[in-house]
Every structure is written in C-alpha cells, then in structure tokens.
Protein backbone atom coordinates (compact mmCIF):
# COMPACT_ATOMS: atom_id res chain seq x y z
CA UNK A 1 108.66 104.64 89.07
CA UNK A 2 111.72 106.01 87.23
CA UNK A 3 113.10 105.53 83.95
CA UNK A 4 116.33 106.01 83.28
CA UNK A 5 118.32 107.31 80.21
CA UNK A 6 121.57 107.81 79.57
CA UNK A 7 123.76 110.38 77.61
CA UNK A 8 127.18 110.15 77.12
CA UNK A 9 128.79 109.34 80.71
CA UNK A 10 125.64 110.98 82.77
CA UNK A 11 122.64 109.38 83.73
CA UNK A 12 119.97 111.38 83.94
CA UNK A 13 116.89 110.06 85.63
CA UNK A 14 112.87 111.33 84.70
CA UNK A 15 109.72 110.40 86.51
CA UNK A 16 107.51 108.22 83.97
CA UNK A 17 104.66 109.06 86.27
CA UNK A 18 103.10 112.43 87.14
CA UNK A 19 103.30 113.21 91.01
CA UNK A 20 100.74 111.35 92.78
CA UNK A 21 98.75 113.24 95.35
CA UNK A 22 98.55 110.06 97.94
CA UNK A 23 96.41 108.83 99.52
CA UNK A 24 97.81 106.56 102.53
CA UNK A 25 95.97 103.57 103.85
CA UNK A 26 98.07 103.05 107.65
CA UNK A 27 98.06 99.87 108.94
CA UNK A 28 97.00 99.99 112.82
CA UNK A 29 99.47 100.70 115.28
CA UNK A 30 101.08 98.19 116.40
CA UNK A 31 104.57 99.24 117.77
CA UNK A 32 106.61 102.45 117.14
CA UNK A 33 105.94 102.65 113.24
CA UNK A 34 103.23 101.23 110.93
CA UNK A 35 103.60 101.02 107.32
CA UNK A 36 101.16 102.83 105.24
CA UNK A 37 99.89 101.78 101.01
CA UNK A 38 99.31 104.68 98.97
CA UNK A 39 96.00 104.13 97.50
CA UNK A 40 96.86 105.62 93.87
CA UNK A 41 100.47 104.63 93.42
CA UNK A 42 100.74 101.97 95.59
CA UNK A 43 103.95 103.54 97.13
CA UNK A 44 105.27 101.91 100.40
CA UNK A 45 105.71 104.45 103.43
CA UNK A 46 106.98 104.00 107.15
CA UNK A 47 104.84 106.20 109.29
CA UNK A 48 105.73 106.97 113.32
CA UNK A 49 103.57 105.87 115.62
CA UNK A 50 104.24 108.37 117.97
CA UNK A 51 103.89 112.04 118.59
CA UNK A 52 106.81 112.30 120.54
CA UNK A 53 108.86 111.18 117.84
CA UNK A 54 106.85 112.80 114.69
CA UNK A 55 107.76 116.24 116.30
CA UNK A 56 111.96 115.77 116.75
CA UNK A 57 112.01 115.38 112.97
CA UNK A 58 110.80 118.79 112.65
C-alpha cells in the first residue's frame, strides 16, 4: 500500500507499510501460471508454472 503526498508540482510516493518478507500461498497448477496470496500482506502474485519458462526470465 502507498500513500501519496504531494509538494509543489511533484508527487512523491512513500510506502505506509514496512517491506513484507512474504510468504506465498500458490494455488495448484493448473495451466501455465497460478496465482499465489501472500500470507502477511495479502499481495497478489502471478507465478510460472513452468521451468522452462521461469529460467528465460533470467
């Protein structure tokens, strides 16, 4: 979550929350991607499904 706040002409953008050291629930595969929960935050993540694919974006 961010907050926003701005000065003069410039927005300038903070995190309200600390960093949050996730921890993903995945749903099961079911196709090329799943989507993931993180347990703290409650962030939503895409997650490949496949190795194949996980290594090209490195």
């Amino acid at each position: 979550m961010l907050t926003r706040q701005e000065y003069g002409t410039v927005a300038v953008e903070e995190r309200a929350i600390p960093d949050c050291r996730h921890h993903w629930i995945i749903e099961a595969a079911n196709g090329p991607i799943s989507q993931g929960e993180c347990q703290n935050c409650h962030e939503i993540r895409e997650f490949s499904n496949s190795i194949i694919e996980a290594e090209r974006d490195y």
